[in-house]
N, C-alpha and C. Protein backbone atom coordinates (compact mmCIF):
# COMPACT_ATOMS: atom_id res chain seq x y z
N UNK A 1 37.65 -22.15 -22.64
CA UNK A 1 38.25 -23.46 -22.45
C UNK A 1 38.51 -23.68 -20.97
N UNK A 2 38.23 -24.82 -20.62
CA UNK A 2 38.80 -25.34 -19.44
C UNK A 2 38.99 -26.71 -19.29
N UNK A 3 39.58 -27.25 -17.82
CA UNK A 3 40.47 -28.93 -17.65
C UNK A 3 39.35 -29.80 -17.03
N UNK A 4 38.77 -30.55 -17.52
CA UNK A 4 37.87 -31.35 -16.24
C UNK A 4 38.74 -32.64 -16.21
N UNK A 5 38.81 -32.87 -14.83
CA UNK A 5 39.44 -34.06 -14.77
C UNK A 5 38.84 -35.24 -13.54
N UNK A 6 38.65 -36.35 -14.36
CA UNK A 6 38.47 -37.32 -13.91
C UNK A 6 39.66 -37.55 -12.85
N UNK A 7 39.28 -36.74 -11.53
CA UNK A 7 40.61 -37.04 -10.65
C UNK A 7 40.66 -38.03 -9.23
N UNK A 8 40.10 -39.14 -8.96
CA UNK A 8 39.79 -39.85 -8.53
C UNK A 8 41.29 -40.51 -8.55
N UNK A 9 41.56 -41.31 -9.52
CA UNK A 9 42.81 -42.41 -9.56
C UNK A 9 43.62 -41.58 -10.51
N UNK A 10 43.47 -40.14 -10.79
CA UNK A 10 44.68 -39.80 -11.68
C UNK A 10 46.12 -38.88 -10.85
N UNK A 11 47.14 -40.24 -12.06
CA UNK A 11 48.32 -39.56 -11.35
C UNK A 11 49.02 -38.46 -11.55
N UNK A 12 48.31 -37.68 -13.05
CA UNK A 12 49.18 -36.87 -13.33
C UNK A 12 48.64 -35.10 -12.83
N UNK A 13 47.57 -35.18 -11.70
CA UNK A 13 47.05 -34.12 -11.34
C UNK A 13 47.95 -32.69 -11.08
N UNK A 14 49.41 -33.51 -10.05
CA UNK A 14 50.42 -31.62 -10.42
C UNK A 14 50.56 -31.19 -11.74
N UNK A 15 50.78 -32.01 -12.53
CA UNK A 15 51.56 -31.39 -13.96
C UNK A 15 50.05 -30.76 -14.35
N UNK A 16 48.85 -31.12 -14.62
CA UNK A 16 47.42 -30.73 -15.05
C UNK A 16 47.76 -29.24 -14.41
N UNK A 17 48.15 -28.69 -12.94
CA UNK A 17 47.54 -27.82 -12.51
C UNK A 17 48.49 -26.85 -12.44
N UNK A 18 50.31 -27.51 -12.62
CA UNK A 18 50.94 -26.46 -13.24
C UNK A 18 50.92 -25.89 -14.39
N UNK A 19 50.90 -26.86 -15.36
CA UNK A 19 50.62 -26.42 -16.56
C UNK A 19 49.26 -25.47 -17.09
N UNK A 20 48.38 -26.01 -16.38
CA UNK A 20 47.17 -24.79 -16.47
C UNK A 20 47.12 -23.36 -15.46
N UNK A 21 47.76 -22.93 -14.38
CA UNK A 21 48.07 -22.24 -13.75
C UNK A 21 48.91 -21.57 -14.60
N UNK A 22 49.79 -21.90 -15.31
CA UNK A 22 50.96 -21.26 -15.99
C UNK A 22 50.39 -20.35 -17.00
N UNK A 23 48.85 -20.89 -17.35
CA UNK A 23 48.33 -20.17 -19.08
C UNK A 23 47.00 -19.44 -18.38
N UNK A 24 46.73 -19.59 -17.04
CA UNK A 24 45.68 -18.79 -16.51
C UNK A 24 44.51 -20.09 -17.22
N UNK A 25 44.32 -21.20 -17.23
CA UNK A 25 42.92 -21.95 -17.56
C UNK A 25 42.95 -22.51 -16.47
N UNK A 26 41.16 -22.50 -16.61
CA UNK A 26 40.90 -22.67 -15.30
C UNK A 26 40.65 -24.60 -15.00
N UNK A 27 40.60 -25.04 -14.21
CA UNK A 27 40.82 -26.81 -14.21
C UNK A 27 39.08 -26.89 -12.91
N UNK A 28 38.62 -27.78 -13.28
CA UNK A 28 37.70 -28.66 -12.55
C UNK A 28 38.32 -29.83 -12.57
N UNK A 29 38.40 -30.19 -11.08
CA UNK A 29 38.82 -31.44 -10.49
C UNK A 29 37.48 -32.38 -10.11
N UNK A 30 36.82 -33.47 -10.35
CA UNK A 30 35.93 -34.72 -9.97
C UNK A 30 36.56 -35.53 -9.42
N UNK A 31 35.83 -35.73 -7.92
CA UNK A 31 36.43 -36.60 -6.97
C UNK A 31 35.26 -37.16 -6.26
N UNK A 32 35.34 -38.52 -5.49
CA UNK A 32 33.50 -38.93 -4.98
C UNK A 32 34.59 -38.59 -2.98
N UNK A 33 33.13 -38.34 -2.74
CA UNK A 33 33.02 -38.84 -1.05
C UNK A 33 34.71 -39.44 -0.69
N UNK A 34 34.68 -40.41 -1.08
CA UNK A 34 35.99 -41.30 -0.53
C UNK A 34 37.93 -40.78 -0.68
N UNK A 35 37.47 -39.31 -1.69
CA UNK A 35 39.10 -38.68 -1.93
C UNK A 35 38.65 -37.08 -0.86
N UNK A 36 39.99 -36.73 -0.88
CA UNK A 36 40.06 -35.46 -0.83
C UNK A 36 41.06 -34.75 -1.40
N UNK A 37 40.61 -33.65 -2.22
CA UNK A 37 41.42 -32.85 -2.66
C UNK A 37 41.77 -31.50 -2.52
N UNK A 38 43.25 -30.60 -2.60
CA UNK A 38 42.61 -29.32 -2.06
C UNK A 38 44.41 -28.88 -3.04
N UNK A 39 44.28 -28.54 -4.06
CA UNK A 39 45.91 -27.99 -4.62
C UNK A 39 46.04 -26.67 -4.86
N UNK A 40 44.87 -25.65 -4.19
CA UNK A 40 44.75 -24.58 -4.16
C UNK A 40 44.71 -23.69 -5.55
N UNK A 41 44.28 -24.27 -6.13
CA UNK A 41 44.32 -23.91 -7.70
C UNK A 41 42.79 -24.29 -8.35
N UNK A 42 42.43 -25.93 -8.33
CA UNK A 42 41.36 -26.12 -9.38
C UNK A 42 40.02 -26.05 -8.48
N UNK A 43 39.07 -26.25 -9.43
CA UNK A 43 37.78 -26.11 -8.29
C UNK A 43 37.54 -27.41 -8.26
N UNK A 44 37.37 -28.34 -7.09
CA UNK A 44 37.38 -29.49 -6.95
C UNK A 44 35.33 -29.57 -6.60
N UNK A 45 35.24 -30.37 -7.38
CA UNK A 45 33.79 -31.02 -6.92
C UNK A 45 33.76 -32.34 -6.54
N UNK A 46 33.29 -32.49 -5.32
CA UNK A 46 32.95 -33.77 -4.81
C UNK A 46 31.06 -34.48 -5.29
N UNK A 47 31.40 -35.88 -5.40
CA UNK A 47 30.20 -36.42 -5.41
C UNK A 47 29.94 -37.69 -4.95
N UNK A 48 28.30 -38.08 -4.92
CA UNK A 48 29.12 -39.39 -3.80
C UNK A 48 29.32 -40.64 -4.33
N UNK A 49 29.48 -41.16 -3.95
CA UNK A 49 30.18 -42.61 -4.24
C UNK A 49 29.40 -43.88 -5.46
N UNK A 50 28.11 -43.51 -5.56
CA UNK A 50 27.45 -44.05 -6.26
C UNK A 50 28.15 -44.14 -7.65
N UNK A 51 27.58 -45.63 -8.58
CA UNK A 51 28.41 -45.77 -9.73
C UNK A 51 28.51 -44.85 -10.97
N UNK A 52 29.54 -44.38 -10.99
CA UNK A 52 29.67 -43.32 -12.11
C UNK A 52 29.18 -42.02 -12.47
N UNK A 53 29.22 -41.98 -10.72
CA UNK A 53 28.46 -40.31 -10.37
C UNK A 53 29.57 -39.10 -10.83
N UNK A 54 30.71 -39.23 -10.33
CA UNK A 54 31.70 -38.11 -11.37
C UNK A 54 31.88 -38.52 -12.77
N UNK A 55 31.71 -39.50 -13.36
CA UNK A 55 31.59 -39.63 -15.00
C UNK A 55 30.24 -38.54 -15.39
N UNK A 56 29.35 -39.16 -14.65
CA UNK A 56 28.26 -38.42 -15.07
C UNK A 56 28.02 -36.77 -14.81
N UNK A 57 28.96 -36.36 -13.98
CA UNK A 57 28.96 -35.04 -13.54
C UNK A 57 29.89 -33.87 -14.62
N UNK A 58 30.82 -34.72 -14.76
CA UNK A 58 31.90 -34.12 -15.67
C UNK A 58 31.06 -34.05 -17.28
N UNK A 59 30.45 -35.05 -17.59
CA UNK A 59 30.42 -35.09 -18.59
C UNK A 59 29.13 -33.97 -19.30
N UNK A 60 28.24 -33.66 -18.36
CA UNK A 60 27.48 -32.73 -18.60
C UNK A 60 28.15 -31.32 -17.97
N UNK A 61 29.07 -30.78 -17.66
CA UNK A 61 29.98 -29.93 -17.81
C UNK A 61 30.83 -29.54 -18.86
N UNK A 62 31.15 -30.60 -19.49
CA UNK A 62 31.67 -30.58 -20.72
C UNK A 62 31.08 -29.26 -21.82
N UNK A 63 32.09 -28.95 -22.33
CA UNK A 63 31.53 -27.28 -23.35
C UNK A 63 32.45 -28.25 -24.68
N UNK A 64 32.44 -27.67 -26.18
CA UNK A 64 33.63 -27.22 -26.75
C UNK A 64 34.54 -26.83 -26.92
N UNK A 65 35.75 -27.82 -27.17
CA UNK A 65 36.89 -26.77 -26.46
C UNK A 65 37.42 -27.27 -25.30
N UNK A 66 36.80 -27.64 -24.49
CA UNK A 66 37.25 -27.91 -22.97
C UNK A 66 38.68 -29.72 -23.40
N UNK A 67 39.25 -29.60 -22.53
CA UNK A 67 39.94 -30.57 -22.56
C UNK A 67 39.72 -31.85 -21.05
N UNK A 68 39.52 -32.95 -21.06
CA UNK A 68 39.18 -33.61 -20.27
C UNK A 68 40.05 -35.00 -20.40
N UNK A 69 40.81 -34.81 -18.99
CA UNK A 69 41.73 -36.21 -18.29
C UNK A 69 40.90 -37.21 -18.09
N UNK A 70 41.01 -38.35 -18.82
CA UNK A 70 40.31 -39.67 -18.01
C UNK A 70 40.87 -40.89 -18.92
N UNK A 71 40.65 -42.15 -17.98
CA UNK A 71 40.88 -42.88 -18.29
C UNK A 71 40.16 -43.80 -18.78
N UNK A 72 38.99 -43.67 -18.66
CA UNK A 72 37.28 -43.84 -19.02
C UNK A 72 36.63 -43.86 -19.97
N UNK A 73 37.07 -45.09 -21.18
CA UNK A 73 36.97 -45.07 -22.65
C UNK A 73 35.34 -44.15 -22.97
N UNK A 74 34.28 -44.38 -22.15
CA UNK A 74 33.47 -43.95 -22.36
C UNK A 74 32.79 -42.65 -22.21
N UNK A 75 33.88 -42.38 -20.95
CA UNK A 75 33.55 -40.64 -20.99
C UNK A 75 34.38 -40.19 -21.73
N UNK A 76 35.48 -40.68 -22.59
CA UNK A 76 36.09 -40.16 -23.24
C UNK A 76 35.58 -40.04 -24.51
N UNK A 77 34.61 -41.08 -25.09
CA UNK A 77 33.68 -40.64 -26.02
C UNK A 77 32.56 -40.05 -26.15
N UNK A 78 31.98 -39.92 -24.67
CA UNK A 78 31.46 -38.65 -24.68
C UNK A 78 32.08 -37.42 -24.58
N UNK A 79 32.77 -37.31 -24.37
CA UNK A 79 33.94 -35.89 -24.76
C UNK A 79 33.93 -35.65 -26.32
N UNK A 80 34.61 -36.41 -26.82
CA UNK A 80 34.55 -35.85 -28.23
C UNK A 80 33.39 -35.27 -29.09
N UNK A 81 32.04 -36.65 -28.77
CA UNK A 81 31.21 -36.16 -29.08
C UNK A 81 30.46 -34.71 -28.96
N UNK A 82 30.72 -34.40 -27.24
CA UNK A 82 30.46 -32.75 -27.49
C UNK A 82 31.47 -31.66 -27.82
N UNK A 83 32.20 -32.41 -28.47
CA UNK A 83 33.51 -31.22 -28.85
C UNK A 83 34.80 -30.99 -27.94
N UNK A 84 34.95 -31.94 -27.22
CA UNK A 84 36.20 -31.68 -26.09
C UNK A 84 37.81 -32.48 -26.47
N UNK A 85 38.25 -32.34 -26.15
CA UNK A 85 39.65 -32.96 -26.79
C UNK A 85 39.62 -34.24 -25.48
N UNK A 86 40.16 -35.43 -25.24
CA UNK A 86 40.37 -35.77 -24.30
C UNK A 86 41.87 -36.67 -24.59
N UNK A 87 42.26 -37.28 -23.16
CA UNK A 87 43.54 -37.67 -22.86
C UNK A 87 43.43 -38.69 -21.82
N UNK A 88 44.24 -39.50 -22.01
CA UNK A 88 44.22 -40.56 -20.57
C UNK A 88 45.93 -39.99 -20.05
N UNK A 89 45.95 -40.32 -18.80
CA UNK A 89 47.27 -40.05 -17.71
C UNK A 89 48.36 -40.90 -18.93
N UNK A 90 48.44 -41.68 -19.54
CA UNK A 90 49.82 -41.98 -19.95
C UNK A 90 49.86 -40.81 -21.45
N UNK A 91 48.97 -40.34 -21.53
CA UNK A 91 49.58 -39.65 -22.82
C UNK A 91 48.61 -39.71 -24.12
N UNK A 92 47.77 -40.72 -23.88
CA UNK A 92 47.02 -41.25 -25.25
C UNK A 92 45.90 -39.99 -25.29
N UNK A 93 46.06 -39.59 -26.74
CA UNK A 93 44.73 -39.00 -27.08
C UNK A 93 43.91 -39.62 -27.87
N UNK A 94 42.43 -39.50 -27.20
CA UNK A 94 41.41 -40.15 -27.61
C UNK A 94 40.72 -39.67 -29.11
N UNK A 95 40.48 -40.19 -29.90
CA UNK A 95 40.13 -39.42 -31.60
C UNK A 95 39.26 -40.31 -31.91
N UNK A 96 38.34 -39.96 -32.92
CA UNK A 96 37.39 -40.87 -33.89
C UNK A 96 38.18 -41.80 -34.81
N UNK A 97 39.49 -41.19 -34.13
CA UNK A 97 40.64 -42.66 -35.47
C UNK A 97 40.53 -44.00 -34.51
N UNK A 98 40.55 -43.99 -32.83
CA UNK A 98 41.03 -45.09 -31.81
C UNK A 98 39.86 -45.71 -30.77
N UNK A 99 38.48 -44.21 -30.74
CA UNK A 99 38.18 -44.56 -29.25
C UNK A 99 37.16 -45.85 -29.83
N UNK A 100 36.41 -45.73 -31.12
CA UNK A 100 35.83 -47.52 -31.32
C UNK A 100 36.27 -48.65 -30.77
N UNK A 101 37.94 -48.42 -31.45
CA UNK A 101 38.81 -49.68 -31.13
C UNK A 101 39.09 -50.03 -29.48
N UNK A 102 38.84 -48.56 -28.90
CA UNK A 102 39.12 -48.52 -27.33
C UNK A 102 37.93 -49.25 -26.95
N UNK A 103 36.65 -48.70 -27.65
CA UNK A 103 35.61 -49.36 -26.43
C UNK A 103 35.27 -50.67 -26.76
N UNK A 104 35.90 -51.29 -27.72
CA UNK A 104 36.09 -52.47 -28.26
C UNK A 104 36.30 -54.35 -27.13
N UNK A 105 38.03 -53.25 -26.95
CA UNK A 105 38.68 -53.58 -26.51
C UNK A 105 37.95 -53.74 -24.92
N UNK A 106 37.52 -52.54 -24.26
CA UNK A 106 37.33 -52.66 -22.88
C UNK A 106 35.61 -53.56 -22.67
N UNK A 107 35.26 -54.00 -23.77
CA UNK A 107 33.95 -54.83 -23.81
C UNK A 107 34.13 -56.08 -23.64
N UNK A 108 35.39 -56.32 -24.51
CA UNK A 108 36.00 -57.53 -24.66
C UNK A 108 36.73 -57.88 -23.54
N UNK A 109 37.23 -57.15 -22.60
CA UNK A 109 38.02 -57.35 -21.37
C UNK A 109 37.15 -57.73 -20.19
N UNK A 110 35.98 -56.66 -20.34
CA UNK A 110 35.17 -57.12 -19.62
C UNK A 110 34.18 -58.40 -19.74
N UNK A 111 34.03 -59.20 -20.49
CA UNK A 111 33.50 -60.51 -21.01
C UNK A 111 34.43 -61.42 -20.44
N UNK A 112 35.60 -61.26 -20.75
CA UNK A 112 36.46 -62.12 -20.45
C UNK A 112 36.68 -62.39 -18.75
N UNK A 113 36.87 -61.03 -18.38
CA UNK A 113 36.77 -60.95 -16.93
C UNK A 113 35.18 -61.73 -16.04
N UNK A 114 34.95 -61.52 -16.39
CA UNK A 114 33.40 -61.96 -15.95
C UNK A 114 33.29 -63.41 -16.54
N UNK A 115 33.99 -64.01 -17.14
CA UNK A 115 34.15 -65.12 -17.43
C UNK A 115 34.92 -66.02 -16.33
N UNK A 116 35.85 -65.01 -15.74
CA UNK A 116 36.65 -65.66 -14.82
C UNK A 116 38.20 -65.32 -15.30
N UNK A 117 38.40 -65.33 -16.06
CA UNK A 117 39.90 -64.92 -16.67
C UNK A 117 40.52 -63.69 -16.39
N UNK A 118 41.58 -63.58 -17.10
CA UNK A 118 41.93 -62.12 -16.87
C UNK A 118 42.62 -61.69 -18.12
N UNK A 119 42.36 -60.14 -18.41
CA UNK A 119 42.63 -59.52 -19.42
C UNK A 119 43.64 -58.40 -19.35
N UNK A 120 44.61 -58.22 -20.08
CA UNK A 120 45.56 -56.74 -19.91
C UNK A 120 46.83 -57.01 -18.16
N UNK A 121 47.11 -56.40 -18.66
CA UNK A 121 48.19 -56.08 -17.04
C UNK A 121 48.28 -54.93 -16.76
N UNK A 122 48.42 -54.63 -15.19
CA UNK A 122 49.05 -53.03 -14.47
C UNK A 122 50.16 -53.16 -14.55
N UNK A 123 50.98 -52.43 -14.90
CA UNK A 123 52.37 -52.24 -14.57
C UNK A 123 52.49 -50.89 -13.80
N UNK A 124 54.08 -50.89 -13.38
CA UNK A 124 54.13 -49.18 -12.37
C UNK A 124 54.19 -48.39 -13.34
N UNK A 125 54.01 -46.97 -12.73
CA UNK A 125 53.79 -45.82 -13.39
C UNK A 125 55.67 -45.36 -13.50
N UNK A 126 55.83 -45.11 -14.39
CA UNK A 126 57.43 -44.56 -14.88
C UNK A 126 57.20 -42.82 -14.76
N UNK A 127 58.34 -42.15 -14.57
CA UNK A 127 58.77 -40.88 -15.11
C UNK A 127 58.55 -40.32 -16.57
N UNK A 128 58.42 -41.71 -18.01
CA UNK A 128 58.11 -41.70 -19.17
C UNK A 128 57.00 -41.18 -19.19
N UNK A 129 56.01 -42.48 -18.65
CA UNK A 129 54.80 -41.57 -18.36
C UNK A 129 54.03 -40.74 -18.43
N UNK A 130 54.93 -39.99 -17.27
CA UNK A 130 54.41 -38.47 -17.08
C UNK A 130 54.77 -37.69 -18.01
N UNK A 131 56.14 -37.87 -18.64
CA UNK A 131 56.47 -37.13 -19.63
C UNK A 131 55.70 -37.22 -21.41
N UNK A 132 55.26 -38.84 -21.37
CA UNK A 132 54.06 -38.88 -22.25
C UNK A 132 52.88 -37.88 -22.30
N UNK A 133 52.72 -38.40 -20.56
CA UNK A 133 51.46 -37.05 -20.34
C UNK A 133 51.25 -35.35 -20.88
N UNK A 134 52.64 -35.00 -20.07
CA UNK A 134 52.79 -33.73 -19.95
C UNK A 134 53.02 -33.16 -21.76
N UNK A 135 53.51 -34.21 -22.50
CA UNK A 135 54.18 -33.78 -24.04
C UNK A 135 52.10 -33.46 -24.67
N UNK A 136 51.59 -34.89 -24.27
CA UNK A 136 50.46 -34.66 -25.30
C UNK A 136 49.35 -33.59 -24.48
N UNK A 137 49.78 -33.32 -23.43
CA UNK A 137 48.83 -31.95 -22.46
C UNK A 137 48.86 -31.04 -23.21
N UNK A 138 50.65 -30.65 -22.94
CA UNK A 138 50.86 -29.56 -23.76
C UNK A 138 50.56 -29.18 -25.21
N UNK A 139 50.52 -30.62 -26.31
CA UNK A 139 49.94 -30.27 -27.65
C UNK A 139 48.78 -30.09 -27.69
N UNK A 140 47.57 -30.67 -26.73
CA UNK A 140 46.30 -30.68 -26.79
C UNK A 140 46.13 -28.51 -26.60
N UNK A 141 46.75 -28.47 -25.18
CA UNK A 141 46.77 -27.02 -24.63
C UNK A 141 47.10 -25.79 -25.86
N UNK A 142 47.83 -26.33 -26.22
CA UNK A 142 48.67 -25.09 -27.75
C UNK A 142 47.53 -25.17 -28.82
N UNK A 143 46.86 -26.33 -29.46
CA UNK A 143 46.11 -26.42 -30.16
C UNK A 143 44.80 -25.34 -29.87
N UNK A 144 44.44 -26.40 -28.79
CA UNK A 144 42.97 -25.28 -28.20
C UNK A 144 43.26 -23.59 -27.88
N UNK A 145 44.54 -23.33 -27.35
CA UNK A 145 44.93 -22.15 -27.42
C UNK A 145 44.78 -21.23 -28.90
N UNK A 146 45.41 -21.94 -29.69
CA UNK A 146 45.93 -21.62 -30.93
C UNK A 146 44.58 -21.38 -31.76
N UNK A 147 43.59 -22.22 -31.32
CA UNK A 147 41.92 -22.10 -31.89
C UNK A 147 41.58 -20.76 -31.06
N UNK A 148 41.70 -20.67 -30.39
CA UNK A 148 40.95 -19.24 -29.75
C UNK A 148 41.48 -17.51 -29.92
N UNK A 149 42.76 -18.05 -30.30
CA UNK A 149 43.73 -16.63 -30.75
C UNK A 149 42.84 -16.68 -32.46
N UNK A 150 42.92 -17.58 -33.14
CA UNK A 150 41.71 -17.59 -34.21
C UNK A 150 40.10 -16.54 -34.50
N UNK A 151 39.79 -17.23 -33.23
CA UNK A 151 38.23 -17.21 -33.29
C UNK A 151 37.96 -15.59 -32.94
């Protein structure tokens, strides 16, 4: 098992790398040309800037098992599909019960947008949040753990 993370715009990257530091798993960080990263812990891969060059990098990295941060309805269904658990930064885990309805939704946003309108709102990032994050990390982490003390 290991963390790939869509880490470009994600905020919850310390808690990812304490929490995996803490259990000895190892984390891949995806970042393009335009970030830099260095938390002395994950192996960070850079790529360049072209559209959806770390979607596409992560996602053929992807194993069974592996757990993967993103916010990226679509790499998040490619995750499942090869067997990976995934998560977005507020907490949500992605399942064959929601991610339809997810990519639904972000088709429909995008129509609308391109229409000229606007769809959804940003709001700030809370302390909840993270603690959303960190609660469903940790169940994703115990689970996949809990499969391998199994196997």
């Amino acid at each position: 098992m290991k963390i790939l993370v869509d880490a470009d715009a994600c905020p919850v990257k310390e808690i990812i790398v304490r929490e995996a530091k803490h259990r000895n798993i190892p984390v891949i960080m995806l970042i393009d040309t335009s970030h830099e990263l260095n938390d002395g812990y994950s192996t960070v891969i850079t790529v360049d800037q072209g559209h959806d060059s770390a979607d596409i990098r992560l996602v053929n990295l992807i194993q069974p098992g592996d757990i993967v941060v993103t916010q990226d309805y679509g790499v998040a269904a490619m995750s499942l599909g090869k067997g990976a658990k995934a998560l977005n930064q507020n907490g949500l885990i992605y399942s064959a019960d929601n991610i339809d309805r997810l990519l639904f939704e972000r088709a429909l946003g995008q129509k609308i947008r391109r229409a000229g309108g606007k769809f959804g709102k940003n709001r700030r990032r809370t302390k909840s949040d993270d603690e959303a994050f960190r609660t469903a990390f940790l169940h994703l982490l115990d689970e996949e753990i809990g499969k391998g003390a199994l196997e």
